[in-house]
N, C-alpha and C. Protein backbone atom coordinates (compact mmCIF):
# COMPACT_ATOMS: atom_id res chain seq x y z
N UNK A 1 -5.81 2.07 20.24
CA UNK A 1 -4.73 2.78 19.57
C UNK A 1 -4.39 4.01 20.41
N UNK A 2 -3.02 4.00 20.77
CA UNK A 2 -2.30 5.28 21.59
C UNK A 2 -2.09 6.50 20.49
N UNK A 3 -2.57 7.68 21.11
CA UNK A 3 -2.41 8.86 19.68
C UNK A 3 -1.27 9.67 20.65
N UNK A 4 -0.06 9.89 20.51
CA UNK A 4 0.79 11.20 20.88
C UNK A 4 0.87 12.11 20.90
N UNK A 5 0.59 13.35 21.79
CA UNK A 5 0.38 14.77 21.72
C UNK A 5 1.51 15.16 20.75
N UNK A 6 0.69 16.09 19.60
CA UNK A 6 1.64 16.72 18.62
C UNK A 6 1.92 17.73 19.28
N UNK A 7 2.75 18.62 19.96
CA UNK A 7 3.27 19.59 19.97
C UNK A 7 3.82 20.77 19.41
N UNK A 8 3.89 22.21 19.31
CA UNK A 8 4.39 22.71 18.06
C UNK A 8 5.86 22.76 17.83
N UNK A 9 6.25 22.23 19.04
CA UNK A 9 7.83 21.97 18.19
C UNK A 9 7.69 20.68 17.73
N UNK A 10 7.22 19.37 17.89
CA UNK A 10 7.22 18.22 17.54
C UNK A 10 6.94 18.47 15.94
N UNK A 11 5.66 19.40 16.14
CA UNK A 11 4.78 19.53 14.40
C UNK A 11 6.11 20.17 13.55
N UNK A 12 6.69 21.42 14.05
CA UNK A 12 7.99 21.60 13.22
C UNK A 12 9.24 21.00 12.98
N UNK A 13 9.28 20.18 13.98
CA UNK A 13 10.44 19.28 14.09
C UNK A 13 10.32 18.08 12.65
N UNK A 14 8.46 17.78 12.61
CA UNK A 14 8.26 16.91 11.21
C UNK A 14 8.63 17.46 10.09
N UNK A 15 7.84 18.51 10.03
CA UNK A 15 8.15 19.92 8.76
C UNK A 15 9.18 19.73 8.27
N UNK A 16 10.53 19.85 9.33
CA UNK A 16 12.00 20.09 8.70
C UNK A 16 12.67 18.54 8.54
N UNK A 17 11.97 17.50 8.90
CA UNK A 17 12.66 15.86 8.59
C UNK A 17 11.69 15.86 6.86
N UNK A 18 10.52 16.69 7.10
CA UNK A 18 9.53 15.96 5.91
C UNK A 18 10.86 17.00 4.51
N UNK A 19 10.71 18.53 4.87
CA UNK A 19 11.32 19.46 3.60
C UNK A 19 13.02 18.70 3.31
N UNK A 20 13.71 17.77 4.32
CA UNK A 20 14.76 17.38 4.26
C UNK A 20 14.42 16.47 3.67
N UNK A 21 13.99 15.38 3.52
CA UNK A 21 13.14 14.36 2.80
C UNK A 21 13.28 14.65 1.61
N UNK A 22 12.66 15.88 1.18
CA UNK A 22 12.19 15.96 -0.49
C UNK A 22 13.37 16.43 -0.74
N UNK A 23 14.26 17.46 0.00
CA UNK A 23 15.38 17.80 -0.70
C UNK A 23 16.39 16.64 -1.14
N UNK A 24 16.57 15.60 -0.85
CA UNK A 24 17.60 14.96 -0.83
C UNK A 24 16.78 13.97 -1.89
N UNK A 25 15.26 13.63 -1.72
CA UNK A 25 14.71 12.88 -3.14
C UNK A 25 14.62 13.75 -4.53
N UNK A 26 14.94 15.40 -4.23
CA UNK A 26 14.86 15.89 -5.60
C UNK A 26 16.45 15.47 -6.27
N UNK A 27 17.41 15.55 -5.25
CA UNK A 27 19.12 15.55 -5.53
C UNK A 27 18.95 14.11 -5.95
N UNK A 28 18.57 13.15 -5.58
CA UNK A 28 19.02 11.82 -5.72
C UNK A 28 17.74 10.69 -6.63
N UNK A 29 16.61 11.09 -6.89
CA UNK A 29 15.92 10.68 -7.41
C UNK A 29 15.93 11.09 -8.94
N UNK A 30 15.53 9.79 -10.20
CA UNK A 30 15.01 10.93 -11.21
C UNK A 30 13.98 11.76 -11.38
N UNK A 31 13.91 12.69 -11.87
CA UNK A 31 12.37 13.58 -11.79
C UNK A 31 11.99 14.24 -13.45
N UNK A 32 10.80 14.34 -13.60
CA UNK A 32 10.77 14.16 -15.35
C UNK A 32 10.21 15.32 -15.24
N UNK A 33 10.65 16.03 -16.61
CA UNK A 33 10.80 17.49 -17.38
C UNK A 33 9.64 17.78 -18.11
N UNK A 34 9.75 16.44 -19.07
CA UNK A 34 8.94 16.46 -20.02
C UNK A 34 8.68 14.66 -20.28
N UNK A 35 6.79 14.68 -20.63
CA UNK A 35 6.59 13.51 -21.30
C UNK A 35 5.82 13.41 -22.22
N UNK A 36 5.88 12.47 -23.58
CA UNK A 36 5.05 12.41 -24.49
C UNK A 36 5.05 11.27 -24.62
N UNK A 37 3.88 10.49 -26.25
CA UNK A 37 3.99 9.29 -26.78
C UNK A 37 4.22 9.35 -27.90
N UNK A 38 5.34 8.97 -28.30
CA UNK A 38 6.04 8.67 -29.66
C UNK A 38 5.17 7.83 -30.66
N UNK A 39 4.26 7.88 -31.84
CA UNK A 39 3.43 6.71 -32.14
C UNK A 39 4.28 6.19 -33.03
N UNK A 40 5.01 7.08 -33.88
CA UNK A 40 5.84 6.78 -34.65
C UNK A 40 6.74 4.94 -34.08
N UNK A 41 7.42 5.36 -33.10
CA UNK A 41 8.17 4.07 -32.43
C UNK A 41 7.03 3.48 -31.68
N UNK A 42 6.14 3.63 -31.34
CA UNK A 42 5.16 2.90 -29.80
C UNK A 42 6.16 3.11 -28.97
N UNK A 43 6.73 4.18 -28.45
CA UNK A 43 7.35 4.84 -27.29
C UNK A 43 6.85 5.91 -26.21
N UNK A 44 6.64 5.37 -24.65
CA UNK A 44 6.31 6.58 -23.93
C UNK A 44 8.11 6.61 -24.14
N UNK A 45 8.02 8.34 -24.08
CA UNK A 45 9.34 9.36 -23.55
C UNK A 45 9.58 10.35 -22.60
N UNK A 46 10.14 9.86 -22.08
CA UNK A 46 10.44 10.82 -20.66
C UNK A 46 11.84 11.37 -20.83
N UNK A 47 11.86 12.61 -20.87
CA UNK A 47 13.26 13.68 -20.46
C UNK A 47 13.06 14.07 -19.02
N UNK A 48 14.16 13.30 -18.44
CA UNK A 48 14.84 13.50 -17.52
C UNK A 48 14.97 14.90 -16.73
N UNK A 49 15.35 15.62 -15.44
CA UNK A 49 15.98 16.07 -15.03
C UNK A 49 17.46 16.51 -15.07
N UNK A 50 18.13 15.66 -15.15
CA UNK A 50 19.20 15.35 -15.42
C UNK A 50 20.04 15.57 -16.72
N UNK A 51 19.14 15.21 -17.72
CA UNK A 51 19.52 15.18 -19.23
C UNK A 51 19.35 14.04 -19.88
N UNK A 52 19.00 13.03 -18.90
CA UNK A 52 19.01 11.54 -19.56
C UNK A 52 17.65 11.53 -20.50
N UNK A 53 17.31 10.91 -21.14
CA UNK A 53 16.14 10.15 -21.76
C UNK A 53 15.42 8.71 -21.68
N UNK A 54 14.46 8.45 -20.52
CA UNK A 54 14.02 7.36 -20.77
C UNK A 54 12.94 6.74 -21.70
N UNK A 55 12.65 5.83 -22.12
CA UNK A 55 11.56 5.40 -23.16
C UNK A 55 11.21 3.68 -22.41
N UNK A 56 9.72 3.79 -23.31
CA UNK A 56 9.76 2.00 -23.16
C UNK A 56 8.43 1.75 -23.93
N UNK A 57 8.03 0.70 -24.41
CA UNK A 57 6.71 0.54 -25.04
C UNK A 57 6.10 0.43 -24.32
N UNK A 58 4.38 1.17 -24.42
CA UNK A 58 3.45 0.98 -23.91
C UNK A 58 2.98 -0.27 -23.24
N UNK A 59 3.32 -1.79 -24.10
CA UNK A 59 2.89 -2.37 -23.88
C UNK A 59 3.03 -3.28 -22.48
N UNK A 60 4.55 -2.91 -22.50
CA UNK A 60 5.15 -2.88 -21.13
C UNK A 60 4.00 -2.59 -19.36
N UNK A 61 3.85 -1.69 -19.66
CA UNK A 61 3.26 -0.78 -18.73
C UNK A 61 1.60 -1.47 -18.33
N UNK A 62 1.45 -1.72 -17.14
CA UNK A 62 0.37 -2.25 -16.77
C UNK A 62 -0.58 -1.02 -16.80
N UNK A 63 -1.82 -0.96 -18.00
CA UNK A 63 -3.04 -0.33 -18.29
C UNK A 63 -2.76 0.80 -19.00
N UNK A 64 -1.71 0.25 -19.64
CA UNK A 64 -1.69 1.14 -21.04
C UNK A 64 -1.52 0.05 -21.89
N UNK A 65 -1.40 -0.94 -22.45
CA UNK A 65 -1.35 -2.24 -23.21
C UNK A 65 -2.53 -2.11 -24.47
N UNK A 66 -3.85 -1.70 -23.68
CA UNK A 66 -4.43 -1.65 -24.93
C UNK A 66 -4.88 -0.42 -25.26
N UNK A 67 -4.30 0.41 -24.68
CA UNK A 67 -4.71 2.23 -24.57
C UNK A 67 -4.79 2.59 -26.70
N UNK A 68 -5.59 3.60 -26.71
CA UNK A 68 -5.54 3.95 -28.38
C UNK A 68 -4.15 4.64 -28.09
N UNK A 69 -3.69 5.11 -29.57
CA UNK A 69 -2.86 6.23 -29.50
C UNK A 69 -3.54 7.58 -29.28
N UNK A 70 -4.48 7.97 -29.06
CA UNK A 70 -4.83 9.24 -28.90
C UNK A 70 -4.81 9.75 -26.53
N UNK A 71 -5.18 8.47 -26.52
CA UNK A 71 -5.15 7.57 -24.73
C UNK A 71 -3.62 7.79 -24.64
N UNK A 72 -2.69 7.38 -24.79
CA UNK A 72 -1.15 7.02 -25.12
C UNK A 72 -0.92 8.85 -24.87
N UNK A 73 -1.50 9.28 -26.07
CA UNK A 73 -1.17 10.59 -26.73
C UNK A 73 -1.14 11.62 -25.05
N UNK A 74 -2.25 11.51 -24.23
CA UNK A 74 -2.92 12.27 -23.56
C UNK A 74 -2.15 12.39 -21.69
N UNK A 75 -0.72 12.17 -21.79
CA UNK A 75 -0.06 12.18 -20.24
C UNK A 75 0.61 13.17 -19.71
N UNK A 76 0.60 13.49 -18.87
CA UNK A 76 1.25 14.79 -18.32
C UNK A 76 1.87 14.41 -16.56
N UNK A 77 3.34 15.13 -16.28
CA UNK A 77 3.60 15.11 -15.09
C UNK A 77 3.13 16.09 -13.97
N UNK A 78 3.39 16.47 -12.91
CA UNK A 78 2.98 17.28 -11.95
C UNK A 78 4.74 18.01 -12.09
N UNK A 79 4.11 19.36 -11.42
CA UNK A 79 5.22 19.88 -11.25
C UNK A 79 6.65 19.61 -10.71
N UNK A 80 6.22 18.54 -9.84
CA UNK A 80 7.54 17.85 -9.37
C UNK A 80 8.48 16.96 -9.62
N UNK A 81 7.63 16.69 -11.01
CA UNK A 81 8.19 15.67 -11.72
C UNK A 81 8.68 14.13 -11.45
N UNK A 82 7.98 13.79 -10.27
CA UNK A 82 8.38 12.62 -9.77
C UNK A 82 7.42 11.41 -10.15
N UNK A 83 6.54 11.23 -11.30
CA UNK A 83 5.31 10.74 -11.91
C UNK A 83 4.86 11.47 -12.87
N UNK A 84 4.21 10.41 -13.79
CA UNK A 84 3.67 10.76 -15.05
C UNK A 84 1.91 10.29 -14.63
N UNK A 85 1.03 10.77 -15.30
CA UNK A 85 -0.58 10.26 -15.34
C UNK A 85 -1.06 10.36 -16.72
N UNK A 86 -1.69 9.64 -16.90
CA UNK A 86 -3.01 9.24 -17.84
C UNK A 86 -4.44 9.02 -16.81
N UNK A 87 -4.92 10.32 -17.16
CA UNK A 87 -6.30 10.39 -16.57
C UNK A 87 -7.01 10.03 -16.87
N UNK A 88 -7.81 9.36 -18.45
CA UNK A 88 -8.36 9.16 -19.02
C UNK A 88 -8.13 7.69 -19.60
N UNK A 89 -6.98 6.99 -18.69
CA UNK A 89 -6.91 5.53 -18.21
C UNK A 89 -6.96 5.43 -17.04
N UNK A 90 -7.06 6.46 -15.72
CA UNK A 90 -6.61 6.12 -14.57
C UNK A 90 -5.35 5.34 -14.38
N UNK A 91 -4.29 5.68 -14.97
CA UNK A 91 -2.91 4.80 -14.68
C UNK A 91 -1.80 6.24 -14.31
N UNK A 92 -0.77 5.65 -13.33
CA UNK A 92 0.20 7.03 -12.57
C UNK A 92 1.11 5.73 -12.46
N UNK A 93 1.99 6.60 -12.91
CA UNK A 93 3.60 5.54 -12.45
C UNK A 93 4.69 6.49 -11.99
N UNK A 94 5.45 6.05 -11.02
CA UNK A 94 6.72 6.99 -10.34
C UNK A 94 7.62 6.86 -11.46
N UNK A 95 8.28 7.92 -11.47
CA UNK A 95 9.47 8.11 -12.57
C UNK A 95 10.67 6.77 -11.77
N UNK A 96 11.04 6.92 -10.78
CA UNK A 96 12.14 6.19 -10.11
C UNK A 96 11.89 4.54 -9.90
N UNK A 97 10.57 4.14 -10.01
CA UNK A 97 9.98 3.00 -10.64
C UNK A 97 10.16 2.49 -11.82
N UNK A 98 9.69 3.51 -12.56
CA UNK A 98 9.63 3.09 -14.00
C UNK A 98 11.10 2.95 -14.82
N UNK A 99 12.13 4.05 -14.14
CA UNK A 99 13.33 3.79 -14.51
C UNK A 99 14.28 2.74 -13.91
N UNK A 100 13.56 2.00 -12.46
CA UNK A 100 14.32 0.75 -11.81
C UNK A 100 13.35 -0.37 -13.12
N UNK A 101 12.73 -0.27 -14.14
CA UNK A 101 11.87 -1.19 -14.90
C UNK A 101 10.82 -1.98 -14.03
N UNK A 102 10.37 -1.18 -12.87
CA UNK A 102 8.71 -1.90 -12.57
C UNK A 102 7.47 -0.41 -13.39
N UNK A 103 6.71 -1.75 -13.96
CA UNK A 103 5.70 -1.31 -14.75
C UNK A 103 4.56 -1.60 -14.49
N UNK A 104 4.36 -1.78 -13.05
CA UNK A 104 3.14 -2.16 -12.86
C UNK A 104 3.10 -3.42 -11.20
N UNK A 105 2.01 -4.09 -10.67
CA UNK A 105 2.02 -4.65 -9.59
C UNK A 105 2.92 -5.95 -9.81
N UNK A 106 3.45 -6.36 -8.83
CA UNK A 106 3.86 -7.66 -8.50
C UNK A 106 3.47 -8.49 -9.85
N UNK A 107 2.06 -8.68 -9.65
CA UNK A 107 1.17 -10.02 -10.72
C UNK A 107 1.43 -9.47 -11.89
N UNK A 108 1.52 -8.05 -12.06
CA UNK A 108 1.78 -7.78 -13.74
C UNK A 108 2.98 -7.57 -14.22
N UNK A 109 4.17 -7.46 -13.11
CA UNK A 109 5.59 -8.12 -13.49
C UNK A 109 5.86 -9.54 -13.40
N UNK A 110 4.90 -10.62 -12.93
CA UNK A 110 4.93 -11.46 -13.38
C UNK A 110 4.50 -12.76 -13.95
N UNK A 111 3.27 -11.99 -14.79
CA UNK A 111 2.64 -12.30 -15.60
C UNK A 111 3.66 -11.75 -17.14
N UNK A 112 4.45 -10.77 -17.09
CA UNK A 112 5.52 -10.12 -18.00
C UNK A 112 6.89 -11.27 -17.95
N UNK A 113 7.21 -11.46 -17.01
CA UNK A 113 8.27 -12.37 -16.64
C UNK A 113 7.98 -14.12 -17.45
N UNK A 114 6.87 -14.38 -17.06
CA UNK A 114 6.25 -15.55 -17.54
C UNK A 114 6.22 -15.47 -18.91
N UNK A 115 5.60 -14.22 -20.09
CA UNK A 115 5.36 -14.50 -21.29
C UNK A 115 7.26 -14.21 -21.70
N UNK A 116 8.20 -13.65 -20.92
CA UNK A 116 9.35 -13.61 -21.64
C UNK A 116 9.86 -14.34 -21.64
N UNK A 117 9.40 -15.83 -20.73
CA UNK A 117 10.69 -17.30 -20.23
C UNK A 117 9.77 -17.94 -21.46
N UNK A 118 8.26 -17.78 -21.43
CA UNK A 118 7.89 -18.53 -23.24
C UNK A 118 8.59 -18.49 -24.51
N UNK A 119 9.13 -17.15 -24.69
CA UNK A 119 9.85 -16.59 -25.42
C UNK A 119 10.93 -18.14 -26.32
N UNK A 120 10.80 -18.09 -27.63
CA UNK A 120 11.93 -18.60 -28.01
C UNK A 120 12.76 -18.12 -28.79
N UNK A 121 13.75 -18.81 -28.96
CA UNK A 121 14.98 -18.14 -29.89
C UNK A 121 16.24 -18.95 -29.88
N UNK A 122 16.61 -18.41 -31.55
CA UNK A 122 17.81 -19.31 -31.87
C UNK A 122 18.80 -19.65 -30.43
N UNK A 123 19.44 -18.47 -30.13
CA UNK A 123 19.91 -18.57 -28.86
C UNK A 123 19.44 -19.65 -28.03
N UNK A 124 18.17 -19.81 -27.33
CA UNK A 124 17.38 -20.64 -26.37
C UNK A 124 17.76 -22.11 -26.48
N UNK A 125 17.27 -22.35 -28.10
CA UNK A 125 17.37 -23.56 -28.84
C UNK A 125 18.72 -24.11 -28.12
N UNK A 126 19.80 -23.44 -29.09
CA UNK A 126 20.96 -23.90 -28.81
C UNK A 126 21.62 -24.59 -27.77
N UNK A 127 21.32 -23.71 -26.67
CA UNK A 127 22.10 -23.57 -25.17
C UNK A 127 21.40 -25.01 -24.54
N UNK A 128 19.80 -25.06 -25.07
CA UNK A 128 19.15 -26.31 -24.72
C UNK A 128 19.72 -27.40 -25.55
N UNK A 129 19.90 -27.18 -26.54
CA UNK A 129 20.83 -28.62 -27.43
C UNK A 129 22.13 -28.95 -26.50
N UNK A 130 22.99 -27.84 -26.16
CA UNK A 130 24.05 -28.11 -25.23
C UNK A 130 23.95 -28.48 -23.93
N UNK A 131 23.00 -28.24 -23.37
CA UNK A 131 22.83 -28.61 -22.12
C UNK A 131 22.20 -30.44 -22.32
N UNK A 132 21.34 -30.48 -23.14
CA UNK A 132 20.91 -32.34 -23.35
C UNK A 132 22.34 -32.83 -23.73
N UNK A 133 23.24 -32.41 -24.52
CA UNK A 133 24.59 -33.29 -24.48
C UNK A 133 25.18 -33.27 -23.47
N UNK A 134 25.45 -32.53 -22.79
CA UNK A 134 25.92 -32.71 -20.96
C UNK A 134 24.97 -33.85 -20.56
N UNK A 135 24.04 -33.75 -20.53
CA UNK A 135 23.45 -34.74 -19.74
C UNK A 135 22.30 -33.91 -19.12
N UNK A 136 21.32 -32.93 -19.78
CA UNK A 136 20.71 -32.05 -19.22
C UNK A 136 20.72 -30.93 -18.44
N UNK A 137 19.62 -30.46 -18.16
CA UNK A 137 19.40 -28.94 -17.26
C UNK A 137 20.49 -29.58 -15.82
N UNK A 138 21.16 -28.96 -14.98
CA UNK A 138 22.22 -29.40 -14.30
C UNK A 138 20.96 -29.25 -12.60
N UNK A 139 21.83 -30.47 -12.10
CA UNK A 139 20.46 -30.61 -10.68
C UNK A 139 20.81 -29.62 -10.07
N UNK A 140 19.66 -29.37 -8.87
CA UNK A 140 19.79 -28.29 -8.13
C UNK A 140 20.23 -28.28 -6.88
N UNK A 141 21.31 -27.71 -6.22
CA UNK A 141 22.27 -28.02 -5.10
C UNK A 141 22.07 -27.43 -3.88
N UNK A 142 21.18 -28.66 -2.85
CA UNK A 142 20.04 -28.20 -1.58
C UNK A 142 21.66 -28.14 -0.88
N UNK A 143 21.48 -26.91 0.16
CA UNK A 143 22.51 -26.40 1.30
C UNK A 143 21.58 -26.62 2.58
C-alpha cells in the first residue's frame, strides 16, 4: 500500500472540501430538532429542521420491533441532528435514511418487503380475479 505525503496545505486543502461538505449536507439534508416515542400511537417522532414532521412505527425499524415502551421511550439525537440513538438497544439510524424509508440493512428491508407482498386484501383479491379472466398474471417480455 502507497501512503501520500500529507502536506500542510494538502491537510488544509481537506479541512476546507471536508467544512464545505457539511455545509452543503446541513442546507440540503434533513437534520432533526427533536425526537420522542409517542406510545399513545406506537410512533417514533421526529421534528424536522425544516418544520416538517416525520413519524413511523417502531415496528418498522430494524431492532426496535420488540423494544418495551420505556426502550422506545429512551432516544436522543446529537447535536447535529443528522441521527437519532437508542443506547440501551444499540440501534442509530440517519435522519436522511429514515426519511428516504430505509429502516434498517438490505435483509431487513427485505425480509419487510416479503411480509408486505404476503399481505392480503380486498383490493389484491380482486385485481387477481381480473387478471385469471384475461387469461392470467401477463408473461414476461425477454429483450
Amino acid at each position: 500500500m502507497q501512503f501520500t505525503k500529507l502536506t500542510k496545505n494538502r491537510f488544509l486543502e481537506e479541512i476546507a472540501k471536508a467544512k464545505q461538505a457539511w455545509q452543503e449536507a446541513e442546507t440540503t439534508e434533513p437534520r432533526a430538532i427533536s425526537v420522542k416515542y409517542n406510545q399513545d400511537q406506537d410512533l417514533i417522532v421526529i421534528h424536522l429542521k425544516n418544520g416538517s414532521i416525520f413519524s413511523f412505527p417502531p415496528r418498522l425499524a430494524q431492532g426496535l420491533a420488540d423494544a418495551t415502551p420505556e426502550q422506545l421511550a429512551d432516544v436522543w439525537i446529537p447535536p447535529s441532528g443528522e441521527s437519532i440513538h437508542w443506547d440501551s438497544l444499540d440501534v442509530d439510524f440517519g435522519i436522511p435514511e429514515l426519511v428516504m424509508g430505509i429502516f434498517g440493512t438490505k435483509s431487513w428491508m427485505a425480509e419487510l418487503g416479503r411480509k408486505g407482498g404476503q399481505a392480503t386484501s380486498k383490493a389484491k383479491s380482486e385485481a387477481s380475479r381480473n387478471n385469471g379472466k384475461k387469461g392470467g398474471r401477463p408473461k414476461k417480455v425477454t429483450v
